[in-house]
N, C-alpha and C. Protein backbone atom coordinates (compact mmCIF):
# COMPACT_ATOMS: atom_id res chain seq x y z
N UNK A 1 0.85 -1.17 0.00
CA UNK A 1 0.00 0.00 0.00
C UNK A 1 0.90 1.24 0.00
N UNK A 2 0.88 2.31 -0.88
CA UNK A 2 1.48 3.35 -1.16
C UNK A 2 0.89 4.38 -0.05
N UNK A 3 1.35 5.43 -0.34
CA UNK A 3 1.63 6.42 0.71
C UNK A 3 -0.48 7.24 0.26
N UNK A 4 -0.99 6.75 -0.90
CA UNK A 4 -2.12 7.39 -1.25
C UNK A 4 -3.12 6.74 -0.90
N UNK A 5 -2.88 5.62 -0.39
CA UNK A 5 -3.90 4.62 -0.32
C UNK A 5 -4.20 4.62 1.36
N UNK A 6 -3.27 4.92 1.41
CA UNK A 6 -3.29 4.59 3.31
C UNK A 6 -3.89 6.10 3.99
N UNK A 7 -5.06 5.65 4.83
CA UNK A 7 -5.92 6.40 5.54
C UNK A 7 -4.84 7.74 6.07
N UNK A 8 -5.40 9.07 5.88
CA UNK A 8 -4.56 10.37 6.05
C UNK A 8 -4.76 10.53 7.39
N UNK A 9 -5.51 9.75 8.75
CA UNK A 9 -5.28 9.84 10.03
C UNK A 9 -4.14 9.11 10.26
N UNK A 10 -3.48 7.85 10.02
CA UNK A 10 -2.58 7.00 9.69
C UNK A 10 -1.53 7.10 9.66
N UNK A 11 -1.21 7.97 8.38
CA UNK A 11 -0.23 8.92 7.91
C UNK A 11 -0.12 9.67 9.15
N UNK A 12 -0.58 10.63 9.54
CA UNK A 12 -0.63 11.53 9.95
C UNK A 12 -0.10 11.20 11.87
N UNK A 13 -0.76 9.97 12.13
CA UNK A 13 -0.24 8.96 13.27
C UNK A 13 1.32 8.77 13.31
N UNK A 14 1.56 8.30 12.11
CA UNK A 14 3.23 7.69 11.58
C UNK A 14 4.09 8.91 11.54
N UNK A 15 3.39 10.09 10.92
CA UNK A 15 4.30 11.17 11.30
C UNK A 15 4.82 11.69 12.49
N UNK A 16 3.60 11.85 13.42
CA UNK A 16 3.55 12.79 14.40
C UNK A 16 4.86 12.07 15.51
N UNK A 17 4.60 10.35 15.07
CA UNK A 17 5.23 9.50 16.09
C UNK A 17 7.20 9.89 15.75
N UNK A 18 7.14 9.97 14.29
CA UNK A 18 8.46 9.93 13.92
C UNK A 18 9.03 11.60 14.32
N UNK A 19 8.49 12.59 13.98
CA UNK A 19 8.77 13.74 14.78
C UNK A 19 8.83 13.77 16.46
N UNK A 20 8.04 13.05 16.87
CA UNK A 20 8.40 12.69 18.36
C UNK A 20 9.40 12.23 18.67
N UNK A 21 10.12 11.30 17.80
CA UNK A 21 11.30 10.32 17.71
C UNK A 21 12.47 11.18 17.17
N UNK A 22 12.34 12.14 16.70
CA UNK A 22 13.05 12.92 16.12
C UNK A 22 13.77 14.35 16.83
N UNK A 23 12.67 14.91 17.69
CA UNK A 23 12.84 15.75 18.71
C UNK A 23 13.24 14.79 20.06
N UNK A 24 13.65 13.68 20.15
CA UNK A 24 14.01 13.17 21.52
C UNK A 24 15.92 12.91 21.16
N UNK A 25 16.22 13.02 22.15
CA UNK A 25 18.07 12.26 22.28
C UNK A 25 18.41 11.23 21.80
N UNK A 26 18.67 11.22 20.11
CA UNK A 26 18.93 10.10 19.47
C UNK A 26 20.60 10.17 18.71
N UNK A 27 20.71 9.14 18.55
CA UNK A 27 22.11 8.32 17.34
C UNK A 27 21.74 9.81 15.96
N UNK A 28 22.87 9.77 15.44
CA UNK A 28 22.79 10.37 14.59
C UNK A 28 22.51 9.72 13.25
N UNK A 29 22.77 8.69 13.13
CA UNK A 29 22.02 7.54 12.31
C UNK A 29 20.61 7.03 12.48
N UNK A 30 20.02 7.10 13.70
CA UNK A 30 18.48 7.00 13.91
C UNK A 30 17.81 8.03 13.70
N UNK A 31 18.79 9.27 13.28
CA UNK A 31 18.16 10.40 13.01
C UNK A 31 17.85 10.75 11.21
N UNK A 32 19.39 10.25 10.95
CA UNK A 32 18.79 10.35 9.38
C UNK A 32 17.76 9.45 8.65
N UNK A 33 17.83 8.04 9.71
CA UNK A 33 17.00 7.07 9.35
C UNK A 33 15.51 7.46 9.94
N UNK A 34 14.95 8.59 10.63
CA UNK A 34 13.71 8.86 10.92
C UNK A 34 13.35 9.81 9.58
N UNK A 35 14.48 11.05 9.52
CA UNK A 35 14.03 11.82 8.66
C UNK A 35 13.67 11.43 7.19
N UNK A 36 14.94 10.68 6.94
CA UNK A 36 14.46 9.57 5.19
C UNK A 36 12.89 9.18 5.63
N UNK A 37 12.47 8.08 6.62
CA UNK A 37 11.18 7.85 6.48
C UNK A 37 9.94 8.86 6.62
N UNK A 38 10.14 9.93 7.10
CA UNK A 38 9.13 10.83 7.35
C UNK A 38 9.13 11.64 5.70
N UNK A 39 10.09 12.21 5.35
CA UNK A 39 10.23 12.70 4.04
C UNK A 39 9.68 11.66 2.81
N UNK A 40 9.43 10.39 3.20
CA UNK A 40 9.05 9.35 1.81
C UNK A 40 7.97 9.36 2.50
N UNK A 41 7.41 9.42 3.67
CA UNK A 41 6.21 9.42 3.55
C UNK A 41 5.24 10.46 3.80
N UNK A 42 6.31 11.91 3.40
CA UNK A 42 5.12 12.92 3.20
C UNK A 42 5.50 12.72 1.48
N UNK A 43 5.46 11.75 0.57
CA UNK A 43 5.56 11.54 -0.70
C UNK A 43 7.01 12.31 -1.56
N UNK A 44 8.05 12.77 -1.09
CA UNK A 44 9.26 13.32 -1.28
C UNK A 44 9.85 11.90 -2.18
N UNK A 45 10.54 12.28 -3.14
CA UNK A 45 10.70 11.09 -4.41
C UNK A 45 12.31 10.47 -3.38
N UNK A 46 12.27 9.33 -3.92
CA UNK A 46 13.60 9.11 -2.86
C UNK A 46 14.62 9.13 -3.55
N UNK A 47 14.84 9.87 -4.47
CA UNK A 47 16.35 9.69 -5.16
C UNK A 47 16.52 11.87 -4.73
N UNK A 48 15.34 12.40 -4.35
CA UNK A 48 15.67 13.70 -3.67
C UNK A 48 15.59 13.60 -2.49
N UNK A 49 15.64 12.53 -1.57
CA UNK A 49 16.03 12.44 0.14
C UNK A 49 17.15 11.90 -0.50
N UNK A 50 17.42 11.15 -1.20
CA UNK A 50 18.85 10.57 -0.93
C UNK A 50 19.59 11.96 -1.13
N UNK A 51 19.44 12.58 -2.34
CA UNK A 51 20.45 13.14 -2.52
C UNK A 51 20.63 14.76 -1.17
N UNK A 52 19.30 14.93 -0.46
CA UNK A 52 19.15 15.81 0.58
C UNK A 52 20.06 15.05 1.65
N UNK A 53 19.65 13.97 1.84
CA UNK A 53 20.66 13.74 3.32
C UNK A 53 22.05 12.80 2.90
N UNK A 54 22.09 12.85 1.47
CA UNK A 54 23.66 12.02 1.19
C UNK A 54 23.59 10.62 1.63
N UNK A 55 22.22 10.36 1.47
CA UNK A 55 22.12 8.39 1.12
C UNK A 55 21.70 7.61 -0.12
N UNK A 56 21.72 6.64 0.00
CA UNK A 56 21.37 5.57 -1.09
C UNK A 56 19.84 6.02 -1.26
N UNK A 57 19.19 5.35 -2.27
CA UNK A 57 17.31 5.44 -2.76
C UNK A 57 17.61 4.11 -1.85
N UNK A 58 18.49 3.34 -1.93
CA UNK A 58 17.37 2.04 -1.43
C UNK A 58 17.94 2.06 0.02
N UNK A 59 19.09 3.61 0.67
CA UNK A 59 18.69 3.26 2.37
C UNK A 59 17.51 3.83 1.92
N UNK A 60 16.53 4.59 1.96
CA UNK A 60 15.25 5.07 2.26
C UNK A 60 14.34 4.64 1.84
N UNK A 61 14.37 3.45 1.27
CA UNK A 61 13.10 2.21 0.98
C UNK A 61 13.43 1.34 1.67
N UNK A 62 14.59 1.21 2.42
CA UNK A 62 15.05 -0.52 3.54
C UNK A 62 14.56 0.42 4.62
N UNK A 63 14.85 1.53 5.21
CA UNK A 63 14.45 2.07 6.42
C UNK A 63 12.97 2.40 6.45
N UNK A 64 12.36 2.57 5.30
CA UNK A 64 11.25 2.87 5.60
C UNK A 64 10.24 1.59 5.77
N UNK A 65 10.67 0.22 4.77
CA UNK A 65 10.17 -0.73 5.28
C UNK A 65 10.60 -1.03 6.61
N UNK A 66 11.48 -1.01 7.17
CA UNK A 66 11.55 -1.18 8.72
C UNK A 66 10.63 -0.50 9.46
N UNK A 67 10.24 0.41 9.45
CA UNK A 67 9.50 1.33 9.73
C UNK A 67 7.82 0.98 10.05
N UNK A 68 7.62 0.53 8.63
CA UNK A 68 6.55 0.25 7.97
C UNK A 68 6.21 -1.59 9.19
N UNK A 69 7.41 -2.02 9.27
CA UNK A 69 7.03 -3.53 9.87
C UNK A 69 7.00 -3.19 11.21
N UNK A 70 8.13 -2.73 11.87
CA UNK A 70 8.29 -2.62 13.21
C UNK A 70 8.50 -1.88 14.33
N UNK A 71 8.11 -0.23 13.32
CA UNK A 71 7.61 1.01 14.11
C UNK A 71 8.82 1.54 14.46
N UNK A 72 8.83 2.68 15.07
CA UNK A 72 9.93 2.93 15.87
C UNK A 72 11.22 2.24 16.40
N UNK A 73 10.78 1.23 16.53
CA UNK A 73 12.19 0.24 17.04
C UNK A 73 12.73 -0.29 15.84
N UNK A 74 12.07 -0.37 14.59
CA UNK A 74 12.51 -0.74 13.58
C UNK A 74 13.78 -0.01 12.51
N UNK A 75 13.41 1.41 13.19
CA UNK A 75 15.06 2.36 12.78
C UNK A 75 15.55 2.59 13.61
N UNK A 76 15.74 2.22 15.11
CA UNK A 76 16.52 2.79 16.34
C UNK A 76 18.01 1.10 15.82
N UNK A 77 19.40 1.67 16.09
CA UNK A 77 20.08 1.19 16.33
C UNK A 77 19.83 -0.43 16.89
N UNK A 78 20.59 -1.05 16.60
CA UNK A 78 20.32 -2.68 17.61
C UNK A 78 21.15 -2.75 18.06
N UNK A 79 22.33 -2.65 18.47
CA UNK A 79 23.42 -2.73 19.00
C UNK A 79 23.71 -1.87 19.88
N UNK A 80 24.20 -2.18 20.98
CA UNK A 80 24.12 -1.05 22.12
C UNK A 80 25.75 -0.82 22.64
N UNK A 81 26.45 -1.59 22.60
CA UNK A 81 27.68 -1.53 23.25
C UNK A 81 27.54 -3.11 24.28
N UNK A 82 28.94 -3.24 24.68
CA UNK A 82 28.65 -4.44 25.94
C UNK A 82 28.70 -2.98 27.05
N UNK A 83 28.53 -4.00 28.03
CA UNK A 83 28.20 -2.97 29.55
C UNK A 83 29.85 -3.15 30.37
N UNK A 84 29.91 -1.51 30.45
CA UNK A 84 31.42 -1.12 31.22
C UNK A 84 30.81 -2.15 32.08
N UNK A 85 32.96 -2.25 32.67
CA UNK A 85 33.32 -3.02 33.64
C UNK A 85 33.15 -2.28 35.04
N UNK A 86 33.19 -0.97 34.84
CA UNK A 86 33.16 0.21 35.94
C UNK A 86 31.89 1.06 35.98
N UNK A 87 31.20 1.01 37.20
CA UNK A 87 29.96 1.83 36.82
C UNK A 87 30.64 3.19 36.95
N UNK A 88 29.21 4.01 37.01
CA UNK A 88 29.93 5.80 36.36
C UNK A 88 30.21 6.17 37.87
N UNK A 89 29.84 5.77 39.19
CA UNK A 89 30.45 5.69 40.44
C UNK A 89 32.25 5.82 40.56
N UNK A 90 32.04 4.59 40.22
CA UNK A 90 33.69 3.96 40.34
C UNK A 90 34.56 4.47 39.18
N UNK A 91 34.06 5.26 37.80
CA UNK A 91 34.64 5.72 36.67
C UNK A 91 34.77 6.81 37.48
N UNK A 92 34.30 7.80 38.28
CA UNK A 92 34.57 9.31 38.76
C UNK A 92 35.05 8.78 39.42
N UNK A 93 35.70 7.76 40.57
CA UNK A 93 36.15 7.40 41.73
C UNK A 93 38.05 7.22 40.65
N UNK A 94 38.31 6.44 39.80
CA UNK A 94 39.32 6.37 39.13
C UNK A 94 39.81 7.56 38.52
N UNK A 95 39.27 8.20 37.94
CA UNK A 95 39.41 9.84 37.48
C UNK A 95 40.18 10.58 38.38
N UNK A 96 39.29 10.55 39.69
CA UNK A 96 39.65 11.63 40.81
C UNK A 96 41.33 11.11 41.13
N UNK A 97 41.05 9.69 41.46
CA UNK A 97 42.84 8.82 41.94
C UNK A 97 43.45 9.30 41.04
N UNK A 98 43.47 9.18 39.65
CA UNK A 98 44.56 10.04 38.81
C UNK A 98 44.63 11.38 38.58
N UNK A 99 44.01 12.20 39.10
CA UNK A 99 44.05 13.16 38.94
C UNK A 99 44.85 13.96 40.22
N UNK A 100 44.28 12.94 41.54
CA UNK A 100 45.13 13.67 42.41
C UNK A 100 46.89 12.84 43.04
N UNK A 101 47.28 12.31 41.23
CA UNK A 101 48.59 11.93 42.00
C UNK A 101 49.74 12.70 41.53
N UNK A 102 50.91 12.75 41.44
CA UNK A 102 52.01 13.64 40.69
C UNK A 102 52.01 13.10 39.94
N UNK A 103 52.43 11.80 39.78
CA UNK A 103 52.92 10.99 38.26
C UNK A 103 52.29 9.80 38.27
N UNK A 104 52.32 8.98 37.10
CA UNK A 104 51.65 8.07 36.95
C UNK A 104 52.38 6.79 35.80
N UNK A 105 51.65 5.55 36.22
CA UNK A 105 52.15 4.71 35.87
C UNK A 105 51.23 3.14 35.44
N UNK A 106 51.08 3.19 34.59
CA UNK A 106 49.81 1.66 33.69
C UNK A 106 50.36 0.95 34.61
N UNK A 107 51.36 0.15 35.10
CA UNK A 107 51.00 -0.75 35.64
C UNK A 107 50.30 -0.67 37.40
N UNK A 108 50.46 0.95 37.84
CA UNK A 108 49.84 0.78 39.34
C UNK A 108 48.45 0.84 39.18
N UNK A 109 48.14 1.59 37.65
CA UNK A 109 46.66 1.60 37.41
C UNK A 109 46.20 0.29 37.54
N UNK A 110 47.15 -0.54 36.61
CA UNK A 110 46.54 -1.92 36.38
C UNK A 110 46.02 -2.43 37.55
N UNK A 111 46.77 -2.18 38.66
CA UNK A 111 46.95 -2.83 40.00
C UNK A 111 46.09 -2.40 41.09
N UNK A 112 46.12 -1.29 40.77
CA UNK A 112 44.37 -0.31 41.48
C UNK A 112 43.29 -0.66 41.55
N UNK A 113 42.86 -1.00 39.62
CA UNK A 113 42.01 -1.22 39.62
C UNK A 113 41.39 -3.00 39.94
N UNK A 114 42.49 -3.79 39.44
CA UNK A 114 42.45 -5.37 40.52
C UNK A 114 41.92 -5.22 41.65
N UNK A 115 42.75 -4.75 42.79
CA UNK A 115 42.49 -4.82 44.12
C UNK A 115 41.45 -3.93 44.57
N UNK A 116 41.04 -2.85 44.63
CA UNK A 116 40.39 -2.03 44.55
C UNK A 116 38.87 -2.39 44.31
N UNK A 117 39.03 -2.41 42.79
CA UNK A 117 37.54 -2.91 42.12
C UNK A 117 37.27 -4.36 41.57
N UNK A 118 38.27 -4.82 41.67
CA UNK A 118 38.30 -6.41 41.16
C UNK A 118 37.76 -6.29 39.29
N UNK A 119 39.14 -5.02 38.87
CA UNK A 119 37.91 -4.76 37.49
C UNK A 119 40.31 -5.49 36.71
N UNK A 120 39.78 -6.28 35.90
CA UNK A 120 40.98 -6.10 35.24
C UNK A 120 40.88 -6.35 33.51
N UNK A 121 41.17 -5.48 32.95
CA UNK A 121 40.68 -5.35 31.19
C UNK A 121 41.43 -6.52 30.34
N UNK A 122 41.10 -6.59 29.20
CA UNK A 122 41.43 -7.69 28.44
C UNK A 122 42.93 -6.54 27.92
N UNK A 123 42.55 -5.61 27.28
CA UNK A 123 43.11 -4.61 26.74
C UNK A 123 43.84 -3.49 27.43
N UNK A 124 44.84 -3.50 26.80
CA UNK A 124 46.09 -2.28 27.45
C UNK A 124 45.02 -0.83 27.08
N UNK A 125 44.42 -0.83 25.80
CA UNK A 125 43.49 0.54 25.93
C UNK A 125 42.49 0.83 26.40
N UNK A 126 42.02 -0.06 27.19
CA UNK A 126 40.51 0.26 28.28
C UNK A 126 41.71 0.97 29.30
N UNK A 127 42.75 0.93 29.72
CA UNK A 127 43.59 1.53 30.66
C UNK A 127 43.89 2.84 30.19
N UNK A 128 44.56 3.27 28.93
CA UNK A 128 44.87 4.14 28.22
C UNK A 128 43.82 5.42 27.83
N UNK A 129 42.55 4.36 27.85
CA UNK A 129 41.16 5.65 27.77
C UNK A 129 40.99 5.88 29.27
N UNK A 130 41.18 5.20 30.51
CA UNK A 130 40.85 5.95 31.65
C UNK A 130 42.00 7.19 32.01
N UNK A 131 43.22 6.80 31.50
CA UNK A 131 44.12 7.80 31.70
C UNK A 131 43.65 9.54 30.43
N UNK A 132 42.84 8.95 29.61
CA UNK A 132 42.67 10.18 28.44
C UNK A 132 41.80 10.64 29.16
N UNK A 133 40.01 10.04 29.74
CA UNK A 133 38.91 10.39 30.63
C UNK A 133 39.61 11.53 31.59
N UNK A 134 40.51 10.93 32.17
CA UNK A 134 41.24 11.74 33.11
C UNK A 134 42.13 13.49 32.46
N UNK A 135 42.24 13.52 31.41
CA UNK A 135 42.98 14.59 30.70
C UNK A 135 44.55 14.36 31.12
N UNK A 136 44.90 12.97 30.74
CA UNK A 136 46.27 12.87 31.49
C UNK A 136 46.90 11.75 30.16
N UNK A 137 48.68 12.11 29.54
CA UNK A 137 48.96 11.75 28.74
C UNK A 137 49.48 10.23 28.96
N UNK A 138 48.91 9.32 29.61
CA UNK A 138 50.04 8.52 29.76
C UNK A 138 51.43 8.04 30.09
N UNK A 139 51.94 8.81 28.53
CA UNK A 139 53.39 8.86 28.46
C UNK A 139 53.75 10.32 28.75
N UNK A 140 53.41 10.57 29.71
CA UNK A 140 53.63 12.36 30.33
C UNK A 140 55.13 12.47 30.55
N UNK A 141 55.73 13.24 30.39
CA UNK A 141 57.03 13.08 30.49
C UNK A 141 57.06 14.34 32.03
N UNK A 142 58.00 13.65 33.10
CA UNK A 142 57.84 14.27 34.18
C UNK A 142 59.11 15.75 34.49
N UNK A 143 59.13 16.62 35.20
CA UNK A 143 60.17 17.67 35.15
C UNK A 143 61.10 16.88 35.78
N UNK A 144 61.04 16.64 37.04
CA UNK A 144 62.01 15.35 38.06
C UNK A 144 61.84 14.33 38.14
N UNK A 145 62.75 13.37 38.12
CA UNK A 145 62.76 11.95 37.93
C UNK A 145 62.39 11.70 39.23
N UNK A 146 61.44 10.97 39.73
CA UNK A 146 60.65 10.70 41.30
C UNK A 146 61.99 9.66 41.46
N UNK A 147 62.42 8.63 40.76
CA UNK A 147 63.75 8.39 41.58
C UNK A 147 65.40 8.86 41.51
N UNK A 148 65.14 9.91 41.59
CA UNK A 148 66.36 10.97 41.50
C UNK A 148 66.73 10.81 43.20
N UNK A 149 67.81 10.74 43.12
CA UNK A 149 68.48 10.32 44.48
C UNK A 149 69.35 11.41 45.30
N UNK A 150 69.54 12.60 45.38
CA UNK A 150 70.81 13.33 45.57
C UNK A 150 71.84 13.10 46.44
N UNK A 151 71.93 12.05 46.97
CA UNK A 151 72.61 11.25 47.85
C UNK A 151 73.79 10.19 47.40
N UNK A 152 73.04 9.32 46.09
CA UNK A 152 73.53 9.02 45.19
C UNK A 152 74.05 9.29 44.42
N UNK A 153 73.45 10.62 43.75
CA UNK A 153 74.43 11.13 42.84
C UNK A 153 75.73 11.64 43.10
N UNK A 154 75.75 12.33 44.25
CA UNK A 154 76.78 13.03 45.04
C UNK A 154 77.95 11.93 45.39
N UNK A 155 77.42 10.46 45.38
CA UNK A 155 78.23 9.30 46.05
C UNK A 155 78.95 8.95 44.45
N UNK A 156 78.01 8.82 43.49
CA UNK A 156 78.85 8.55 42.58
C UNK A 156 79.52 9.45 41.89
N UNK A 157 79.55 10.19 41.93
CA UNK A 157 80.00 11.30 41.00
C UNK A 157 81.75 11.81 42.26
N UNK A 158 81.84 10.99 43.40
CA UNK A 158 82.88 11.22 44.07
C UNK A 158 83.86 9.69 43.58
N UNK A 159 82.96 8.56 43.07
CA UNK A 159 83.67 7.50 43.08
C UNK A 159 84.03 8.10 41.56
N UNK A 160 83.77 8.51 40.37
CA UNK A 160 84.04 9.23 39.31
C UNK A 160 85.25 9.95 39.77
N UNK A 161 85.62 10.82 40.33
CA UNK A 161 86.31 11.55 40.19
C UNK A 161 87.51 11.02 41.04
N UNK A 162 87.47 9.69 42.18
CA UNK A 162 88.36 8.93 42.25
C UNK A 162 89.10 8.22 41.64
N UNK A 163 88.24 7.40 40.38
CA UNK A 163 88.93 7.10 39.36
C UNK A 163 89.71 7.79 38.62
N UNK A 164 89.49 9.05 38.29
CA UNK A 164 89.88 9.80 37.78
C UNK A 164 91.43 10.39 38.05
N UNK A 165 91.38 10.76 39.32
CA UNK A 165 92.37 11.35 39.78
C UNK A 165 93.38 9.87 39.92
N UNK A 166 92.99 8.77 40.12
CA UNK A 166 94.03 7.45 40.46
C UNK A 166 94.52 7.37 39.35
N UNK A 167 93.65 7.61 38.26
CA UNK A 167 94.15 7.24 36.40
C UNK A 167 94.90 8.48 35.86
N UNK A 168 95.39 9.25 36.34
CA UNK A 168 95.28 11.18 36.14
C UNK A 168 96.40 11.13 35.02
N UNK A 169 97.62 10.45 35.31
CA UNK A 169 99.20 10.07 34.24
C UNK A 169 98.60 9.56 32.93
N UNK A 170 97.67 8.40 33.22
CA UNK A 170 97.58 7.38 31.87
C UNK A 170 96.98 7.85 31.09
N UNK A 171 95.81 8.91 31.68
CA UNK A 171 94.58 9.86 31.19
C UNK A 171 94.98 10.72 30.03
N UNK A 172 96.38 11.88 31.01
CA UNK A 172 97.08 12.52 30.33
C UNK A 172 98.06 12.11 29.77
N UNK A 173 98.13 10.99 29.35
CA UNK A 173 99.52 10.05 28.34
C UNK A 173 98.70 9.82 26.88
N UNK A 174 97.33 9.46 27.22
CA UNK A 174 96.78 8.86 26.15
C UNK A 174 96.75 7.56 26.10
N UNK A 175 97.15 6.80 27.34
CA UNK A 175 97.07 5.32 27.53
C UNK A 175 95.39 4.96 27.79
N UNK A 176 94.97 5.91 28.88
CA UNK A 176 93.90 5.06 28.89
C UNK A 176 93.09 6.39 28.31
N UNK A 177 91.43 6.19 27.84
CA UNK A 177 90.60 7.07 27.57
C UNK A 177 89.48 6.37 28.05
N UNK A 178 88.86 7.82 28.76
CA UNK A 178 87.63 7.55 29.39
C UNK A 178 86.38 7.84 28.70
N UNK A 179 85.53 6.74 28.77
CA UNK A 179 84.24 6.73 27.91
C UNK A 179 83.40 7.02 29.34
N UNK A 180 82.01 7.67 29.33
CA UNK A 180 81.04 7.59 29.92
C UNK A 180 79.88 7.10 29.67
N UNK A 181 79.08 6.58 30.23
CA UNK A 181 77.41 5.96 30.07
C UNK A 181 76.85 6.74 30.69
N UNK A 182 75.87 7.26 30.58
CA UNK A 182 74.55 7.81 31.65
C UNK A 182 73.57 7.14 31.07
N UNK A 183 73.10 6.64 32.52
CA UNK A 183 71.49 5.95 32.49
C UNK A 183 70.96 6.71 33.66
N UNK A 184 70.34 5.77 34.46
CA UNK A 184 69.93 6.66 35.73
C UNK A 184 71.04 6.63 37.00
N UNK A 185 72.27 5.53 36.61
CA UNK A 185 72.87 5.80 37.11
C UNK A 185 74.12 6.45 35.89
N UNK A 186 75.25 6.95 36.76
CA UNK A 186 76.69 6.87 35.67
C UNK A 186 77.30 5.56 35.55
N UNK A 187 78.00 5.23 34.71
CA UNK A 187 78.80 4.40 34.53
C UNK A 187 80.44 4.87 33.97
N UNK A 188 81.54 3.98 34.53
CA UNK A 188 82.77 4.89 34.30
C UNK A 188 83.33 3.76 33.75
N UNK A 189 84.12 3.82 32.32
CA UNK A 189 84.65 2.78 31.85
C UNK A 189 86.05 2.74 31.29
N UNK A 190 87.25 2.41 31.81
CA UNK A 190 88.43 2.91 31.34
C UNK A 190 89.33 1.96 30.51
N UNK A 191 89.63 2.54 29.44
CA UNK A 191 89.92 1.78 28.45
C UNK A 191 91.50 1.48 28.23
């Protein structure tokens, strides 16, 4: 039955419902898929909805038979997502922990959220989006190294300059030459 045949209270039912559906908080795809059906069935030719909302003629004859069979639910999305591991409780509760630490680190997250919430992800990026949720880079690069030692450094940098002064002839002969390493510690290597 075409759009002429069918009773104009009907019509007029099917509209009012899809503008209802249309003015509520929808997918942006349940949206073009309401408007294609409301536009074919105020008689709009469908090769000028396609070309108005930049779809196929036959999305707006598959959506509108959906429409036509199973109402409203028949253009809403089917697929919803699976359901977080974290309700939106415990998602602001993780947020706040990273937000109020200096630095940060995936694996204490990892470990937080284990013991804590008994939540542990399949995926390194369910971790990586709570650190983005948070406005925080991950790989943040820090001003001070949290294990910066000045105790240490001061200790090695005296055993450095022991070597140094014991080697001081061979140094200045050209027998031996000194290479350096820096990691987090020094390394002194005499050749």
């Amino acid at each position: 039955m075409n759009n002429l045949q069918l009773p104009q209270k009907d019509m007029e039912k099917e509209i009012a419902l899809l503008e209802s559906f249309i003015k509520s908080d929808i997918d942006a795809r349940e949206l073009k898929r309401a408007i294609a059906v409301k536009m074919a069935l105020l008689g709009n030719i469908y090769h000028e909805i396609s070309q108005i909302l930049g779809v196929s003629s036959f999305f707006v004859g598959y959506w509108k038979k959906q429409f036509k069979t199973k109402g409203i639910a028949g253009i809403k999305l089917g697929h919803k997502g699976s359901k977080g591991y974290l309700t939106a409780r415990q998602n602001t509760e993780v947020i706040e922990w990273l937000k109020n630490k200096e630095y940060w680190n995936l694996d204490e997250l990892v470990t937080y959220l284990a013991q804590e919430l008994g939540v542990i992800y399949k995926s390194k990026q369910s971790y990586y989006e709570l650190f983005d949720r948070a406005k925080i880079s991950w790989k943040k690069t820090q001003k001070t190294n949290p294990k910066f030692d000045k105790e240490l450094v001061k200790k090695k940098t005296e055993e450095i300059n022991d070597i140094l002064f014991k080697n001081k002839a061979g140094i200045e002969s050209g027998e031996i030459i000194v290479l350096f390493l820096y990691q987090f510690t020094m390394n002194l290597h005499l050749i």
